[in-house]
C-alpha atoms as a PDB file:
ATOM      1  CA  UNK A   1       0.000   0.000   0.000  1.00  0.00           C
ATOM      2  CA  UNK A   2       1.267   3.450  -0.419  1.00  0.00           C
ATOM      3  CA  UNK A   3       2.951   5.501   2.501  1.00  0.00           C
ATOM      4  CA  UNK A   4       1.215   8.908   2.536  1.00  0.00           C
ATOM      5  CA  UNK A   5       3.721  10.454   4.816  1.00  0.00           C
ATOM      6  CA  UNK A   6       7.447   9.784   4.686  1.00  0.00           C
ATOM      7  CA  UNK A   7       9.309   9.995   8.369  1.00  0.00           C
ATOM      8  CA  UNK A   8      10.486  13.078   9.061  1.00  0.00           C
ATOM      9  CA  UNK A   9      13.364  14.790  10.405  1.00  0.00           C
ATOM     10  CA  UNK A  10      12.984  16.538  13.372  1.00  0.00           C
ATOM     11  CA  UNK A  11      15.028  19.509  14.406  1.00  0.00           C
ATOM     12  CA  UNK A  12      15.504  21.101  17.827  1.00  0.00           C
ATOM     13  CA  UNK A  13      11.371  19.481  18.556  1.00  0.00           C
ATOM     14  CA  UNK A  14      10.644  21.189  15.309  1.00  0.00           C
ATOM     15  CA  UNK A  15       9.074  19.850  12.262  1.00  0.00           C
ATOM     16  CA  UNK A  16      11.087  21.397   9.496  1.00  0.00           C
ATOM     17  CA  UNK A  17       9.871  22.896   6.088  1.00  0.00           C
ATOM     18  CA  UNK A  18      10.321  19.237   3.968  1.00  0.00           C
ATOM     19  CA  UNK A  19       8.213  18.001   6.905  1.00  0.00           C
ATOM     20  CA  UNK A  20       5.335  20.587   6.789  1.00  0.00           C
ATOM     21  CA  UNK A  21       5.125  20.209   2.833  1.00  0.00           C
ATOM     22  CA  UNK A  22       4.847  16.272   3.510  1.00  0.00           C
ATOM     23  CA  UNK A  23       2.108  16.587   5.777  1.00  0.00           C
ATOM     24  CA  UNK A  24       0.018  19.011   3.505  1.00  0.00           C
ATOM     25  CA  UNK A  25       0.588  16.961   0.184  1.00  0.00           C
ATOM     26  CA  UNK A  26      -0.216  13.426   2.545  1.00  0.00           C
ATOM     27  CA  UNK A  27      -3.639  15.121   3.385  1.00  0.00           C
ATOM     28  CA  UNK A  28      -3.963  16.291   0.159  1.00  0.00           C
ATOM     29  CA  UNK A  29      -3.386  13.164  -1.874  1.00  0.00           C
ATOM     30  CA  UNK A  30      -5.741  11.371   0.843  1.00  0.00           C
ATOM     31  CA  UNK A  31      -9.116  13.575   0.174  1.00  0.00           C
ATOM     32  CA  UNK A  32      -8.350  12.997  -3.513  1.00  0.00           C
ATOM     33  CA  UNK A  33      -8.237   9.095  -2.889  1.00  0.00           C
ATOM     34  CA  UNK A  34     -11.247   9.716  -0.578  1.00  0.00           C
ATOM     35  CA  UNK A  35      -9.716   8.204   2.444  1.00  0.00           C
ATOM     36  CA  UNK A  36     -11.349   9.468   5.415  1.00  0.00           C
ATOM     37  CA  UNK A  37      -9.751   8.104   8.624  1.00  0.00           C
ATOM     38  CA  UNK A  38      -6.314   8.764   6.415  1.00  0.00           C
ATOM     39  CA  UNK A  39      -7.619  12.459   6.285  1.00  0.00           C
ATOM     40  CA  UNK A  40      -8.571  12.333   9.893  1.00  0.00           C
ATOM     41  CA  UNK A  41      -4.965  11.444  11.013  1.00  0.00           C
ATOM     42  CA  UNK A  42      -3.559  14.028  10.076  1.00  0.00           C
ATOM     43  CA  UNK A  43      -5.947  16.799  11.681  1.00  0.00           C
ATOM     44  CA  UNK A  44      -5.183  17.723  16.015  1.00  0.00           C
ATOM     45  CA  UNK A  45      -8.001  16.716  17.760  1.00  0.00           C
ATOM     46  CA  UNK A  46      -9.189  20.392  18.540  1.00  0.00           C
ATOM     47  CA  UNK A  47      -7.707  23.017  15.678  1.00  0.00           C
ATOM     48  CA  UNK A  48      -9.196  25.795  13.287  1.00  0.00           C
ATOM     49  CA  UNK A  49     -10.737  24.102   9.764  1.00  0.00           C
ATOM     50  CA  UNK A  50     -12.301  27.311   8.436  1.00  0.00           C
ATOM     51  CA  UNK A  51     -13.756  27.942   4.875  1.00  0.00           C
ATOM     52  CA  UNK A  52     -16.557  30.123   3.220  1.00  0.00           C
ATOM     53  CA  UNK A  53     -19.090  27.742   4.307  1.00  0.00           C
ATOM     54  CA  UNK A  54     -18.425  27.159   7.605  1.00  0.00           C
ATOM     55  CA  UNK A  55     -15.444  27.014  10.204  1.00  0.00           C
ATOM     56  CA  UNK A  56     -14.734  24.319  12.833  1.00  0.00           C
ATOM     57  CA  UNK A  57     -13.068  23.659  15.623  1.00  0.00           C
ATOM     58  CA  UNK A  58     -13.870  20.331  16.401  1.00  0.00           C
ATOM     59  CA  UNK A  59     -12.128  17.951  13.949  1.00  0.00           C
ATOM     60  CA  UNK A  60     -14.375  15.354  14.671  1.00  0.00           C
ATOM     61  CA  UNK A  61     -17.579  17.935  13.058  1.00  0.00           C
ATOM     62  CA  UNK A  62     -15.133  19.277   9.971  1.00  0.00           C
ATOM     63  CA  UNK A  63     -14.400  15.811   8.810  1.00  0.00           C
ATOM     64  CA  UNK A  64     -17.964  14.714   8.586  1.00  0.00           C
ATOM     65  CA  UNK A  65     -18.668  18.502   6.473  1.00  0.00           C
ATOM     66  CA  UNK A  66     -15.510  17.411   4.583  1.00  0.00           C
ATOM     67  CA  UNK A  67     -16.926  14.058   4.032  1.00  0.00           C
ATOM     68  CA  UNK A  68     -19.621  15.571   1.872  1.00  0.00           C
ATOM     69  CA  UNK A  69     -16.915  17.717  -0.539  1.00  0.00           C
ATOM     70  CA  UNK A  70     -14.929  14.329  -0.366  1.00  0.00           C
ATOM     71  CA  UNK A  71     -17.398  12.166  -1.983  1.00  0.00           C
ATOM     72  CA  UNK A  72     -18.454  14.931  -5.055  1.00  0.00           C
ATOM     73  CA  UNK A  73     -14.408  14.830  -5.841  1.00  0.00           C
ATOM     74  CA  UNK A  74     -13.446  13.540  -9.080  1.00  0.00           C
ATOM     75  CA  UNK A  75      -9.696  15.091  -8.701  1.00  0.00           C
ATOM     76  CA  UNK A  76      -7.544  17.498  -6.671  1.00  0.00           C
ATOM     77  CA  UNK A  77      -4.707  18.541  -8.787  1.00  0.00           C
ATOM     78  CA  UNK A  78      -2.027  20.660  -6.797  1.00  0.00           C
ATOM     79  CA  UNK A  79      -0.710  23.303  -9.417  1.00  0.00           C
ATOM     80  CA  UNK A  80       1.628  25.252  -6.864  1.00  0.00           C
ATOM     81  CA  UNK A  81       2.724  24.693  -3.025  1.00  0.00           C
ATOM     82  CA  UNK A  82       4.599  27.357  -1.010  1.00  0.00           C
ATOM     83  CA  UNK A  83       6.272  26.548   2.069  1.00  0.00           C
ATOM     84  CA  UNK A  84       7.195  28.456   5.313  1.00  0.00           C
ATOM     85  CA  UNK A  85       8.800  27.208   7.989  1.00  0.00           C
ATOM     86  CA  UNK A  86       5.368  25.049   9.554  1.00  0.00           C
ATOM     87  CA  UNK A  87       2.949  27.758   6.734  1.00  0.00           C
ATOM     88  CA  UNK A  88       2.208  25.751   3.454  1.00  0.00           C
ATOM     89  CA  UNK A  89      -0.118  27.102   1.304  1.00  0.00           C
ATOM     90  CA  UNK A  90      -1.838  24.501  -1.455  1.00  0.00           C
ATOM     91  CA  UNK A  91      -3.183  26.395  -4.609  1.00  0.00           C
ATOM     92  CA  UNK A  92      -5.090  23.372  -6.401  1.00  0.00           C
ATOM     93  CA  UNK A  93      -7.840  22.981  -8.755  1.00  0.00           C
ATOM     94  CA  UNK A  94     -10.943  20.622  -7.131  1.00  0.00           C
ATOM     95  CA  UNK A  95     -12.708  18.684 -10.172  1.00  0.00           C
ATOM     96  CA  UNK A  96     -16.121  17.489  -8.684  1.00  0.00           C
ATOM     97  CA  UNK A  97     -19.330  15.336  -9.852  1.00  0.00           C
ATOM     98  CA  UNK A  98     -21.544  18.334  -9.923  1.00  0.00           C
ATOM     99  CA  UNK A  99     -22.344  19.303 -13.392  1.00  0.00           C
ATOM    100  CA  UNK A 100     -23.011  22.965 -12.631  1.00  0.00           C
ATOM    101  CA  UNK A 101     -19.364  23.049 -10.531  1.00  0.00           C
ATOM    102  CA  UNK A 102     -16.940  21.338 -12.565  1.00  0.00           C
ATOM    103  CA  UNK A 103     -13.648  22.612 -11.442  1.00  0.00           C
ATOM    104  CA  UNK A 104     -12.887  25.041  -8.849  1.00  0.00           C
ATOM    105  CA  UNK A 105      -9.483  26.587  -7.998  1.00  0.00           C
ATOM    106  CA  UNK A 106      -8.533  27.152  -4.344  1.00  0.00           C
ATOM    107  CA  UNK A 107      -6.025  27.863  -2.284  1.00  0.00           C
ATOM    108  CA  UNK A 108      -5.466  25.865   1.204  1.00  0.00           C
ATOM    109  CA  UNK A 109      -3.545  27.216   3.917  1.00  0.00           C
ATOM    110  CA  UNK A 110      -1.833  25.074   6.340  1.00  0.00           C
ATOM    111  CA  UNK A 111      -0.390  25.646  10.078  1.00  0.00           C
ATOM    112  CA  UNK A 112       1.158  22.300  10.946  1.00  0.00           C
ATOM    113  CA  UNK A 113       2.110  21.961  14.553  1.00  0.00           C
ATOM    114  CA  UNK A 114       3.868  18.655  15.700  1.00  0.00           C
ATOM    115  CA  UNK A 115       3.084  16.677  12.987  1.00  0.00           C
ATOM    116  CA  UNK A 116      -0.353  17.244  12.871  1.00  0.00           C
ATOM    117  CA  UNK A 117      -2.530  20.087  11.437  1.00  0.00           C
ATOM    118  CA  UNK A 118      -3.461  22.506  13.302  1.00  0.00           C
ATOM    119  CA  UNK A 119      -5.395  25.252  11.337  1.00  0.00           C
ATOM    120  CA  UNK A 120      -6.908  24.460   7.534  1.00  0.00           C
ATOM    121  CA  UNK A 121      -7.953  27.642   6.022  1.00  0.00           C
ATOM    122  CA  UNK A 122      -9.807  27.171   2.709  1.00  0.00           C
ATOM    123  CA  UNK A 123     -10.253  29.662   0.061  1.00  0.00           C
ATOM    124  CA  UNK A 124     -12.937  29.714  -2.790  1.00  0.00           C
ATOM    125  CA  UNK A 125     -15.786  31.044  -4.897  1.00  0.00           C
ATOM    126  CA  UNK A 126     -18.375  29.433  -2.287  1.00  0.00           C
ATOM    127  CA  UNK A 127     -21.242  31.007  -4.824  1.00  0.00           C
ATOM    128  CA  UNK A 128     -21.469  27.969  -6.654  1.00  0.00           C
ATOM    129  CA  UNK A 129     -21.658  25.265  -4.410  1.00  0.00           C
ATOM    130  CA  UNK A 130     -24.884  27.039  -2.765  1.00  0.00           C
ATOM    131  CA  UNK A 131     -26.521  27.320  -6.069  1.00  0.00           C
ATOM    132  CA  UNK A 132     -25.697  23.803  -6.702  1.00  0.00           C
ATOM    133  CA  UNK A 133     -27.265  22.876  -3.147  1.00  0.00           C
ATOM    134  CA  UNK A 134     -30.169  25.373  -3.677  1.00  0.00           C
ATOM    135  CA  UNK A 135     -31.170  23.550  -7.201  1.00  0.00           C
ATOM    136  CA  UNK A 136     -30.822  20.090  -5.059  1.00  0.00           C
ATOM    137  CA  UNK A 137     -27.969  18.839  -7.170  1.00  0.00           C
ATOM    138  CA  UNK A 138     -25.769  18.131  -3.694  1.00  0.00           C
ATOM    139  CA  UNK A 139     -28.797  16.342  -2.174  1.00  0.00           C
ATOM    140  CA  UNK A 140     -28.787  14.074  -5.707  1.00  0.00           C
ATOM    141  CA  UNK A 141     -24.875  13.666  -5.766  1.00  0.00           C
ATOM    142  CA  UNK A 142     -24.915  12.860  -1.938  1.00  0.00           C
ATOM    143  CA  UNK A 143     -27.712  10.041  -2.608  1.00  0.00           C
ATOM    144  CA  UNK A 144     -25.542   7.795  -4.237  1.00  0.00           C
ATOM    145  CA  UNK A 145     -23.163   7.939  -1.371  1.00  0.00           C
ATOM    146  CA  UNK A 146     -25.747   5.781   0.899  1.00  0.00           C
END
């Protein structure tokens, strides 16, 4: 099975930049393969997941909103990834199942803190994903999920 995340180095208790960037692309390349509990992993138990839609900070609640977003993916390509210190920033073009919303760019910040992530901030044009729920096509995409 494929490793997500390689082992890191750690420097004076410090996760350093190679590490941060590791974490962010490991999460990344796990919503894209719709692996939950791989997801999950990743996030601390009690952080900041914030978005247009709605901010958590409860990982438990964000990863069963992000659940929903996870199962209308059809790809997550990463076009660019800046690093800072524990900062990376993920700008990355979400293909999804919705007809009316086929691609969306965004751009993900990360704060990883020990290993884990700490605070998610997502960026978007939210406008179209609460047309597409207003005309019912998220209700019809999620059906097929059950």
């Amino acid at each position: 099975m494929e490793q997500f995340l390689l082992q890191g180095q750690i420097s004076g208790g410090r996760f350093m930049e190679q590490d941060a960037k590791a974490i962010a692309l490991a999460y990344q390349k796990a919503f894209e393969l719709k692996d939950l509990d791989k997801c999950a992993s990743y996030l601390h138990t009690k952080g900041q997941y914030r978005g247009p839609l709605s901010s958590f900070e409860d990982k438990d609640a964000f990863v069963k909103e992000m659940s929903k977003f996870m199962h209308i993916t059809k790809s997550a390509r990463t076009k660019k990834i800046f690093v800072d210190d524990t900062d990376v920033c993920l700008i990355w073009d979400y293909e999804t199942t919705l007809p009316s919303v086929p691609v969306t760019p965004i751009a993900q910040w990360f704060k990883i803190d020990n290993g884990k992530i700490r605070e998610m901030h997502l960026h978007f044009n939210a406008v179209p994903f609460v047309a597409a729920v207003q005309k019912g096509e998220m209700a019809e995409a999620l059906k097929s999920k059950k």
